[in-house]
Protein backbone atom coordinates (compact mmCIF):
# COMPACT_ATOMS: atom_id res chain seq x y z
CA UNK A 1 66.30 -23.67 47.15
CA UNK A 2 65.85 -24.67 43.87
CA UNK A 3 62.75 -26.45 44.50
CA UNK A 4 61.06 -23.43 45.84
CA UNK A 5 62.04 -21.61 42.69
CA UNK A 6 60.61 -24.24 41.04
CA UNK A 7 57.45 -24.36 43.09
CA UNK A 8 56.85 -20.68 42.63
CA UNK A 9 57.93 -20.52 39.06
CA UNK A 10 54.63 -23.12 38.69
CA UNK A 11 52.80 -21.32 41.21
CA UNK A 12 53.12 -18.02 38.67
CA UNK A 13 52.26 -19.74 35.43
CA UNK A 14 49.47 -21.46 36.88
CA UNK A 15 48.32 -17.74 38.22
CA UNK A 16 48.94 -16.49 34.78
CA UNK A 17 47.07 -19.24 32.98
CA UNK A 18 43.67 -19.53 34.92
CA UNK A 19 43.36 -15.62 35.86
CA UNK A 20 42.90 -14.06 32.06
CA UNK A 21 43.96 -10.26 31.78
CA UNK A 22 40.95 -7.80 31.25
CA UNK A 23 40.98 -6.46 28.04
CA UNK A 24 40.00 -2.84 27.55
CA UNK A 25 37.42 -1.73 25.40
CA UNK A 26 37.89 -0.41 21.94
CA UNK A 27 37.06 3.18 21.13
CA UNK A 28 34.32 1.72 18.90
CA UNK A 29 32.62 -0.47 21.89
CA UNK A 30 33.21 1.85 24.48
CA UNK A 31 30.51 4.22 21.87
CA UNK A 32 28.54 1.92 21.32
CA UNK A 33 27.92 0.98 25.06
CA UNK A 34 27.60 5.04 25.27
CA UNK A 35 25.26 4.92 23.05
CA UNK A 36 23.36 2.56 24.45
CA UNK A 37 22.92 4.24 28.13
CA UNK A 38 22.12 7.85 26.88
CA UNK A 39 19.09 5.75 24.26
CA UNK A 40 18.28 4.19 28.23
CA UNK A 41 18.42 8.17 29.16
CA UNK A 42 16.35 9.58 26.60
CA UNK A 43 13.30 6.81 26.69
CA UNK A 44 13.39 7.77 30.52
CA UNK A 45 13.07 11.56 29.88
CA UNK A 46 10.66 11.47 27.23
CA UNK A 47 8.12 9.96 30.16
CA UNK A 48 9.40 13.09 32.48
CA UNK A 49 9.31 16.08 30.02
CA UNK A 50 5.58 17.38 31.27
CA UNK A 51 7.84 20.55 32.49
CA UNK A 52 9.78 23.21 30.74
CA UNK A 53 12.85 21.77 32.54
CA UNK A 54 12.31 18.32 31.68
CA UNK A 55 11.18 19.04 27.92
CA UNK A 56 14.31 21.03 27.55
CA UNK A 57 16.69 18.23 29.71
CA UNK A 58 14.69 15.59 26.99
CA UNK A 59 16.04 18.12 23.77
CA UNK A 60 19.79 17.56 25.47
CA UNK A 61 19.42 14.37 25.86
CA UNK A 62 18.77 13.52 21.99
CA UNK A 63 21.11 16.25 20.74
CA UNK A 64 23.95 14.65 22.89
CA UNK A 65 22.48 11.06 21.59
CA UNK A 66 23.02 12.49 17.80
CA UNK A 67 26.33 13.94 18.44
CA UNK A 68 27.09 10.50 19.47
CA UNK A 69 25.98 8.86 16.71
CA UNK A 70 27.51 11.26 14.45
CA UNK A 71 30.77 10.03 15.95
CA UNK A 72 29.98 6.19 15.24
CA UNK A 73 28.97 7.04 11.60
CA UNK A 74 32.37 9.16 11.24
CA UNK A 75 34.34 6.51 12.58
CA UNK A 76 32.97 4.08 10.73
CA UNK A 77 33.80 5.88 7.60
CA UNK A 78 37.29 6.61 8.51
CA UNK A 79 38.18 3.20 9.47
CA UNK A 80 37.19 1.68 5.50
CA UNK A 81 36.97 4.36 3.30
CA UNK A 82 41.44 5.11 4.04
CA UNK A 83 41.79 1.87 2.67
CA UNK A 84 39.10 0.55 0.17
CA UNK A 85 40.42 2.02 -2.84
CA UNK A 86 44.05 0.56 -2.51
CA UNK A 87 42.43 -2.48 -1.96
CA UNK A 88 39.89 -2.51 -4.80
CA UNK A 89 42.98 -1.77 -7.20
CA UNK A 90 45.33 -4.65 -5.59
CA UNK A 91 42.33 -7.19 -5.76
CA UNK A 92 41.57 -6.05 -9.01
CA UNK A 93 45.51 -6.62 -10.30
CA UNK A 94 45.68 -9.82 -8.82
CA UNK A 95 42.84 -10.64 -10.28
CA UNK A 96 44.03 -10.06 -14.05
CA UNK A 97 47.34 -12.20 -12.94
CA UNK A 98 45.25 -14.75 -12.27
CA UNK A 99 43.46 -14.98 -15.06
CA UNK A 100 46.42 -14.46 -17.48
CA UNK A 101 47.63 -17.64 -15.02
CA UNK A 102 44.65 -19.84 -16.16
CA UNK A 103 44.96 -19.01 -19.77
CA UNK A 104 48.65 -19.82 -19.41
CA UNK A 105 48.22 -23.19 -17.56
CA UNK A 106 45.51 -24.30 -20.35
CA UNK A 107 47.56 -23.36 -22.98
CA UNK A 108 50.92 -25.44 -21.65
CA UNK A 109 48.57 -28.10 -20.79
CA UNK A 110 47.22 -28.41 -24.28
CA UNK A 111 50.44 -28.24 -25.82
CA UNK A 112 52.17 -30.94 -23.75
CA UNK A 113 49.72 -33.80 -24.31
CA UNK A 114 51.64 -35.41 -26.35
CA UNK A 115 55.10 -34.93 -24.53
CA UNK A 116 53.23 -36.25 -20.98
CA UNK A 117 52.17 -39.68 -22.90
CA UNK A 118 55.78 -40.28 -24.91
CA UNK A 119 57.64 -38.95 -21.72
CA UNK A 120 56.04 -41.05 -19.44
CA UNK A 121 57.51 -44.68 -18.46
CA UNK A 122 53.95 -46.36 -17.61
CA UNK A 123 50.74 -45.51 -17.22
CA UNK A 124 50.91 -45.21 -13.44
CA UNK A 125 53.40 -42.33 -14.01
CA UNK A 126 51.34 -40.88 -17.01
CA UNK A 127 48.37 -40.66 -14.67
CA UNK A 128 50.19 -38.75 -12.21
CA UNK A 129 51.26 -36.49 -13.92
CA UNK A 130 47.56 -35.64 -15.82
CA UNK A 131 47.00 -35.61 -12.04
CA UNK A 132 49.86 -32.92 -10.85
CA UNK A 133 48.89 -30.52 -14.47
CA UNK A 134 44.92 -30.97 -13.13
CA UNK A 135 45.99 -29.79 -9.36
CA UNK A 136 47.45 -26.67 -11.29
CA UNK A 137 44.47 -25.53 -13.06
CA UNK A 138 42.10 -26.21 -9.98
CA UNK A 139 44.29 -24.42 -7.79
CA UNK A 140 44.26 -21.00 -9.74
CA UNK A 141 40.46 -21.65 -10.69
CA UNK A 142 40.08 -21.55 -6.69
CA UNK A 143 42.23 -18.39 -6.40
CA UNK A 144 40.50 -16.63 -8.99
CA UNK A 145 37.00 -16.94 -7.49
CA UNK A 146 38.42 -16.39 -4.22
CA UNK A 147 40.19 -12.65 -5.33
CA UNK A 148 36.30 -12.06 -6.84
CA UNK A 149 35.12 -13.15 -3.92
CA UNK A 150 37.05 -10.43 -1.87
CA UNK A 151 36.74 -7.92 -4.53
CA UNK A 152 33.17 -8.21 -4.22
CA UNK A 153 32.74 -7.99 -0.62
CA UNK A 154 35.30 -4.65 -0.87
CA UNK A 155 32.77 -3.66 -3.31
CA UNK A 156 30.02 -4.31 -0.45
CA UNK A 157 31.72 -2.48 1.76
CA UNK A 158 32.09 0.78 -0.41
CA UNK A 159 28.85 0.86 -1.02
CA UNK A 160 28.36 0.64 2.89
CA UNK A 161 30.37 3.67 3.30
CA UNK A 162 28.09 5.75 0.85
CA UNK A 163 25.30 4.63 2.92
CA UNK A 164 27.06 5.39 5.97
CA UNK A 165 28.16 9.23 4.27
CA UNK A 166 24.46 9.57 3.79
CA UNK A 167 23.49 8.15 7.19
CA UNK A 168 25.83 11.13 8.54
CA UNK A 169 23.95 13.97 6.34
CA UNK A 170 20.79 12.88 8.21
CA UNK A 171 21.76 12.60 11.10
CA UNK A 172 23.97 15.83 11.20
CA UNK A 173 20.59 17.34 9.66
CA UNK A 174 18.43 16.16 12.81
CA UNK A 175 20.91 17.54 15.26
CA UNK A 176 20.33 20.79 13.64
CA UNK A 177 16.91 20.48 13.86
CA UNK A 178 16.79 19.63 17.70
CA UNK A 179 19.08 22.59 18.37
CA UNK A 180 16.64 24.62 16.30
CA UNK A 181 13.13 22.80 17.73
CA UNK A 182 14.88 23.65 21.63
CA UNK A 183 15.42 27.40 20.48
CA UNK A 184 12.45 27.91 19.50
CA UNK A 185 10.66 26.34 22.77
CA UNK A 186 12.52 28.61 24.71
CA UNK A 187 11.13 31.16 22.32
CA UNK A 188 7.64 30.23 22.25
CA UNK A 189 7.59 30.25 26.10
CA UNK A 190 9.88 32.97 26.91
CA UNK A 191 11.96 30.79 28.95
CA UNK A 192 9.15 30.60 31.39
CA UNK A 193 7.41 27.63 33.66
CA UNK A 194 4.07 29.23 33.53
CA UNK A 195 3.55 29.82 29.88
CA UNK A 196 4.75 26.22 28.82
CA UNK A 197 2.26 24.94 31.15
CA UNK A 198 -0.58 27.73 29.56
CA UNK A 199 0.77 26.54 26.36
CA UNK A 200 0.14 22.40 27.13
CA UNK A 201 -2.83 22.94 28.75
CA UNK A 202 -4.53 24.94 25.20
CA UNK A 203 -3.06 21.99 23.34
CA UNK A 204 -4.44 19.13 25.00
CA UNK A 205 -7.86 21.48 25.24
CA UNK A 206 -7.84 21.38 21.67
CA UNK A 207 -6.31 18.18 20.57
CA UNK A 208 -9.31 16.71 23.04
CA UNK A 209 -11.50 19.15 21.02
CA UNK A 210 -10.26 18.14 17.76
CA UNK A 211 -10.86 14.16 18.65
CA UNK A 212 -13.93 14.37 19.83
CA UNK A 213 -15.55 15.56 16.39
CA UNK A 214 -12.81 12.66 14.23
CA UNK A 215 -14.24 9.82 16.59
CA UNK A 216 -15.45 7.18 15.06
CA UNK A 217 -13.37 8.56 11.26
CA UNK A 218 -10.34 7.29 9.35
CA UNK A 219 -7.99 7.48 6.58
CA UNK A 220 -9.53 8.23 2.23
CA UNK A 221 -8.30 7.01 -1.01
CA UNK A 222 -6.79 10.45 -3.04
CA UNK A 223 -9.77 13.03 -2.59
CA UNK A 224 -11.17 15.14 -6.05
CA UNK A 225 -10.61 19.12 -5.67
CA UNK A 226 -12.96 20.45 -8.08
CA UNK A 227 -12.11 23.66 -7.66
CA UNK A 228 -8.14 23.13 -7.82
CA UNK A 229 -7.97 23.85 -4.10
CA UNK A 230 -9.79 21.56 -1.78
CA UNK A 231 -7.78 19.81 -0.05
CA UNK A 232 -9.45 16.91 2.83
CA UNK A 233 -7.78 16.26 5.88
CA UNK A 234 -8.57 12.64 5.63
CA UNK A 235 -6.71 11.63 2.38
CA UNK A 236 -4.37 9.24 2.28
CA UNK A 237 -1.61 10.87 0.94
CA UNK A 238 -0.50 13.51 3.49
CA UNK A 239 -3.53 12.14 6.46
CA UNK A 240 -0.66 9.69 8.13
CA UNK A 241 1.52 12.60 8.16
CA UNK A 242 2.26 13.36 12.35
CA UNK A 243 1.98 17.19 13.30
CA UNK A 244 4.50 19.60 15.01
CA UNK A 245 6.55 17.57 17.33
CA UNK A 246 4.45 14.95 18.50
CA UNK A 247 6.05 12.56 16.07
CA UNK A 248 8.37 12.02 18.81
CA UNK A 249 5.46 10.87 21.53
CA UNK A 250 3.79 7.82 22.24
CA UNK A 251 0.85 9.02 21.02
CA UNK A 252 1.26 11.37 18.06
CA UNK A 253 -1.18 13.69 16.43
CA UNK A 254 -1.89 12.43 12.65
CA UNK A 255 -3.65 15.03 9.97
CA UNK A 256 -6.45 12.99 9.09
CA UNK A 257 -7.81 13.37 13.03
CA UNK A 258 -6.23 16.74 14.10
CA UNK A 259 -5.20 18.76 10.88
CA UNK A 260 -8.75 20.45 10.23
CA UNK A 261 -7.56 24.36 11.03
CA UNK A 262 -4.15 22.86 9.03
CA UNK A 263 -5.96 21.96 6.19
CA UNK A 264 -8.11 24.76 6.18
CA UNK A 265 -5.03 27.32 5.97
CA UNK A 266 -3.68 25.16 3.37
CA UNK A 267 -6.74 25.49 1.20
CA UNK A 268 -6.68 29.05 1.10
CA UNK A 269 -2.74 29.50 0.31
CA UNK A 270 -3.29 27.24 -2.40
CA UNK A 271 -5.86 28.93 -3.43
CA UNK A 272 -3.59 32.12 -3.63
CA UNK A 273 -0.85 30.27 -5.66
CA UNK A 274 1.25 28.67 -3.37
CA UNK A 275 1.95 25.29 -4.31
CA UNK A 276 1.37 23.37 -1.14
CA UNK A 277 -0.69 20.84 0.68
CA UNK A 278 -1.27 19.50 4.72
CA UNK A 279 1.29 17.40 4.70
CA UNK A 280 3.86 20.42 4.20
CA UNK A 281 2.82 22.86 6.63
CA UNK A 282 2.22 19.72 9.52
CA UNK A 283 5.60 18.86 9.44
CA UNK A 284 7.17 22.51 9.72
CA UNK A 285 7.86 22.08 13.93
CA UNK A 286 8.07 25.45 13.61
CA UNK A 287 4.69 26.52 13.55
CA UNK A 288 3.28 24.35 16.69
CA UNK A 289 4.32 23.81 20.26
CA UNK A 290 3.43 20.12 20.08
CA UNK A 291 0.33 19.89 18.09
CA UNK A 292 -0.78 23.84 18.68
CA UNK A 293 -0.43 25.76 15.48
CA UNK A 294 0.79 29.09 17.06
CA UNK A 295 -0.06 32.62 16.30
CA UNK A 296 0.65 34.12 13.75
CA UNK A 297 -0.85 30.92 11.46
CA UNK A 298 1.96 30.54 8.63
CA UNK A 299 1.16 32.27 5.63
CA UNK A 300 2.55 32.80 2.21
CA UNK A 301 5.01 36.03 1.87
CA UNK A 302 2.88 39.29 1.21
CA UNK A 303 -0.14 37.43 2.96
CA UNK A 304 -1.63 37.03 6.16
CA UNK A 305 -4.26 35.69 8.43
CA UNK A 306 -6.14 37.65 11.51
CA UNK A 307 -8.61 35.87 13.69
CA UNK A 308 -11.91 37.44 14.75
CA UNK A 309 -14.65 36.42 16.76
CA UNK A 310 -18.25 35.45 15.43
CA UNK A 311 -18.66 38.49 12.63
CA UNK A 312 -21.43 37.66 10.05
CA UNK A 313 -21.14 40.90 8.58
CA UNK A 314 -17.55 40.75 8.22
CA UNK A 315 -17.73 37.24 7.11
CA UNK A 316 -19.99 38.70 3.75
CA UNK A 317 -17.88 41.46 3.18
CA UNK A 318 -15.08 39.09 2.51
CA UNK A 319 -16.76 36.30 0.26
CA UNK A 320 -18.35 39.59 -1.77
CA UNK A 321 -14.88 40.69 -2.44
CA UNK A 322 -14.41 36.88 -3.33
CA UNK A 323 -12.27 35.90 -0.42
CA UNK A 324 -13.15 32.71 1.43
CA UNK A 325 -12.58 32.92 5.15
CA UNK A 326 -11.91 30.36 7.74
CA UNK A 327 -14.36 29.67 10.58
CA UNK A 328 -14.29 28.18 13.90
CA UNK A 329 -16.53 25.67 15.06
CA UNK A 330 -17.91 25.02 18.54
CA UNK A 331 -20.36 22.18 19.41
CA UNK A 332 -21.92 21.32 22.52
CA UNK A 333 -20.50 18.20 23.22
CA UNK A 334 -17.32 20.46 23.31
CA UNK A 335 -16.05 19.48 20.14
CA UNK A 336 -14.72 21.68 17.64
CA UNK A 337 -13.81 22.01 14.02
CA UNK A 338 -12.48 24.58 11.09
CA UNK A 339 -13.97 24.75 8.04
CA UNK A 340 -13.54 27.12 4.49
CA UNK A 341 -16.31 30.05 3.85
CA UNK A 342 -16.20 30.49 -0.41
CA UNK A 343 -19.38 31.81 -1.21
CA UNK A 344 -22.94 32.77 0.10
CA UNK A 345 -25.60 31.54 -1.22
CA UNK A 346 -29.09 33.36 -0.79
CA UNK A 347 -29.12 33.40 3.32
CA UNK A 348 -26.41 30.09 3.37
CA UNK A 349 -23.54 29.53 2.33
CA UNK A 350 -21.11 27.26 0.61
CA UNK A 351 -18.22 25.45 2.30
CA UNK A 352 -14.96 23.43 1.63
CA UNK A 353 -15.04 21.01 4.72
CA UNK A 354 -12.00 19.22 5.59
CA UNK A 355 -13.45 16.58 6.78
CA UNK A 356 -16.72 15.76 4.94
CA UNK A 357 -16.20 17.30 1.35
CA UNK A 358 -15.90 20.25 -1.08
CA UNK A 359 -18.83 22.32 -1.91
CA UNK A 360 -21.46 21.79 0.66
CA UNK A 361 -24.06 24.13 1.78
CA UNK A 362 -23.60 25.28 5.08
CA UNK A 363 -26.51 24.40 6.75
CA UNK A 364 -26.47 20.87 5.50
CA UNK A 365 -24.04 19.95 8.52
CA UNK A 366 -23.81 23.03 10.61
CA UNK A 367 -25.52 26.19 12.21
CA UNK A 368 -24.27 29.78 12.18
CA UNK A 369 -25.10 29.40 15.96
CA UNK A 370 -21.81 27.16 16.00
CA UNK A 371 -19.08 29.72 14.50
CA UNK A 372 -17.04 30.81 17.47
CA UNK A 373 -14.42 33.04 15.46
CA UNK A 374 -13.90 34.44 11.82
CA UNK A 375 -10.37 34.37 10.24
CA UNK A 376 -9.54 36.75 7.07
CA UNK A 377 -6.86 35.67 4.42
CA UNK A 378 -5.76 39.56 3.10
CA UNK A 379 -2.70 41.05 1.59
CA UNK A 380 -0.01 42.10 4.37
C-alpha cells in the first residue's frame, strides 16, 4: 500500500513538473493583442470602404482602434506616474546619505593613518587592513553611482509619462475628429447609398481631371507674391500638404497636383484680409468628401463665393469694381484647371495662375474658349 502511495505521489509531481500551468494574460497584453487584431481590422476595411456602409464600418473601426489606444496610454500613465514621485524623493535621500557616507569614510580614513601603521603588528596585518578601509570607500562609491543610476532612469521614466500625457491629448483629439469626419459623411450624403456613390464618382472625375493637367509637374522652392496675395499650388511649403481625407488612403491627394480651385479660393481670402494659405484650408476635412471641395466653397465670415457658368460680361463687371474672380478651366484632353481673374487688360486679361505664376496675361497660356464657369467673391 505504501508503495502505491509512493508510486502515485511520483506519478503527481512528475505530472506537475513537465505539464507547466497556463498563465493568463495581463490586462496590459491582453490590449495590446486587442490592439493588434482591430489594426488587422482596420487595414482590411480601408480596402472595402468603396460603399457608404463600408466607409462608415472603416470610421468604427478606427474610432474603436483610438478608444483602445486611449486605454493603453491611460494605463500606462497610471501604472508610473502613482509612484514616480515617492521614488524620485527616496532615491534622492539616499542619495545625500550616501554621499555624507563617502565624505565620512575619507575623513576617518585620513585621520587614522597613523593609528593603522602603529596599531598594526606586521606589515601583512597593516596591508589588510589599508585593504578592509579601501573595500569601504569602493563599496559606497558603487552605491552612490548606482542610486544615480536609478534616479536617472526614474527621471527617464517621468519624462516618458509627459510624453505619454501628450500622446493621450492627440490621440483623444483624433477620436474626436473621426466622430466628427463620420458625422459629417452622413451629412454630406444624407445617409444615402446613391449620393455617396454620385459624390465618389464627381471626385475621381475631377481628381482624374485635376492630374491630367499636373502630369509631368512637381514640388517649388518658396514662390514670390508680388502682389501680397499669390499664392502657387506648387510651393514647397504647404504643396506636400494631403487634402480632405485622403491622407488616410493609399494614394492621397497632395496640393501641389490637386489644390488648384484650393489655392485659387485661398488667393482671394487673402486678398480680403484673412490671414491664410493652401495648406490651411486642405487640411479642414470639413470642406471635402475625400478630395471634393463641397458646396458652399469655405469662405471668410461676411463673405462668400457663387459659381456661374461661362459669363464674360459678368466676369468685367467684377474686375471693374476691382474684384478678381475665379474661373474654371476645361481642355480637350479633358483636363481641367482654376485660375484667378484680377484685371483686364485691353481685350485680355491678367491672371494669378496657381500653377504657372502671378501676373500673366491670359492669353499667353489659355483661351476664353476654355472657361467653363465664373465664380464671384462678394460680401454676404
Amino acid at each position: 500500500m505504501r508503495k502505491l502511495l509512493l508510486s502515485i505521489g511520483l506519478l503527481s509531481f512528475t505530472f506537475l513538473v513537465t505539464v507547466a500551468p497556463v498563465q493568463a494574460l495581463t490586462y496590459e497584453e491582453e490590449l495590446n493583442a486587442k490592439i493588434a487584431e482591430l489594426e488587422k481590422k482596420v487595414d482590411e476595411l480601408k480596402a472595402q470602404a468603396n460603399t457608404l456602409a463600408g466607409q462608415i464600418a472603416y470610421y468604427d473601426g478606427q474610432i474603436n482602434l483610438n478608444q483602445l489606444k486611449i486605454s493603453q496610454t491611460g494605463e500606462l500613465i497610471t501604472s508610473i506616474s502613482g509612484k514616480i514621485d515617492s521614488l524620485e524623493k527616496s532615491l534622492q535621500n539616499r542619495a545625500t546619505l550616501l554621499e555624507k557616507q563617502i565624505v565620512a569614510t575619507y575623513k576617518q580614513s585620513y585621520q587614522d593613518q597613523l593609528q593603522l601603521v602603529f596599531s598594526s603588528s606586521d606589515f601583512s596585518q597593516l596591508l589588510t587592513r589599508f585593504k578592509y578601509a579601501q573595500s569601504i570607500q569602493n563599496s559606497s562609491r558603487q552605491l552612490m553611482h548606482d542610486t544615480q543610476l536609478v534616479q536617472s532612469n526614474y527621471a527617464n521614466q517621468k519624462n516618458l509619462i509627459e510624453e505619454s500625457k501628450v500622446r493621450l491629448e492627440a490621440q483623444k483629439q483624433k477620436l474626436a475628429s473621426l466622430r466628427a469626419e463620420k458625422n459629417t459623411l452622413l451629412s454630406q450624403t444624407k445617409n444615402s447609398e446613391a449620393e455617396y456613390q454620385r459624390l465618389l464618382a464627381q471626385a475621381k472625375a475631377e481628381r482624374d481631371a485635376f492630374g491630367r493637367f499636373t502630369a509631368g509637374g512637381g514640388l517649388l522652392p518658396p514662390q514670390p507674391s508680388p502682389d501680397g496675395w499669390y499664392y502657387n499650388q506648387r510651393d514647397e511649403r504647404w504643396g506636400k500638404i494631403c487634402i480632405g481625407s485622403t491622407c488616410d488612403s493609399k494614394d492621397p491627394s497632395y496640393v501641389w497636383r490637386y489644390g488648384c480651385l484650393i489655392t485659387s479660393i485661398t488667393m482671394l481670402q487673402k486678398k480680403n484680409g484673412a490671414d491664410i494659405n493652401p495648406g490651411n484650408i486642405a487640411s479642414r476635412r470639413e470642406y471635402f468628401f475625400q478630395d471634393l471641395m463641397l458646396l458652399p466653397w469655405p469662405s471668410q465670415p461676411g463673405y462668400k463665393f457663387t459659381r456661374y457658368g461661362k459669363n464674360m460680361t459678368l466676369v468685367d463687371s467684377e474686375l471693374a469694381a476691382g474684384r478678381p474672380v475665379v474661373i474654371e478651366l476645361l481642355f480637350s484632353d479633358h483636363s481641367q484647371h482654376f485660375i484667378v481673374l484680377k484685371s483686364k487688360q485691353g481685350s485680355d486679361y491678367i491672371m494669378n495662375d496657381p500653377w504657372y505664376g502671378p501676373d500673366l496675361t491670359f492669353s499667353s497660356h489659355y483661351s476664353t474658349g476654355n472657361i467653363r464657369s465664373v465664380s464671384t467673391y462678394t460680401k454676404s
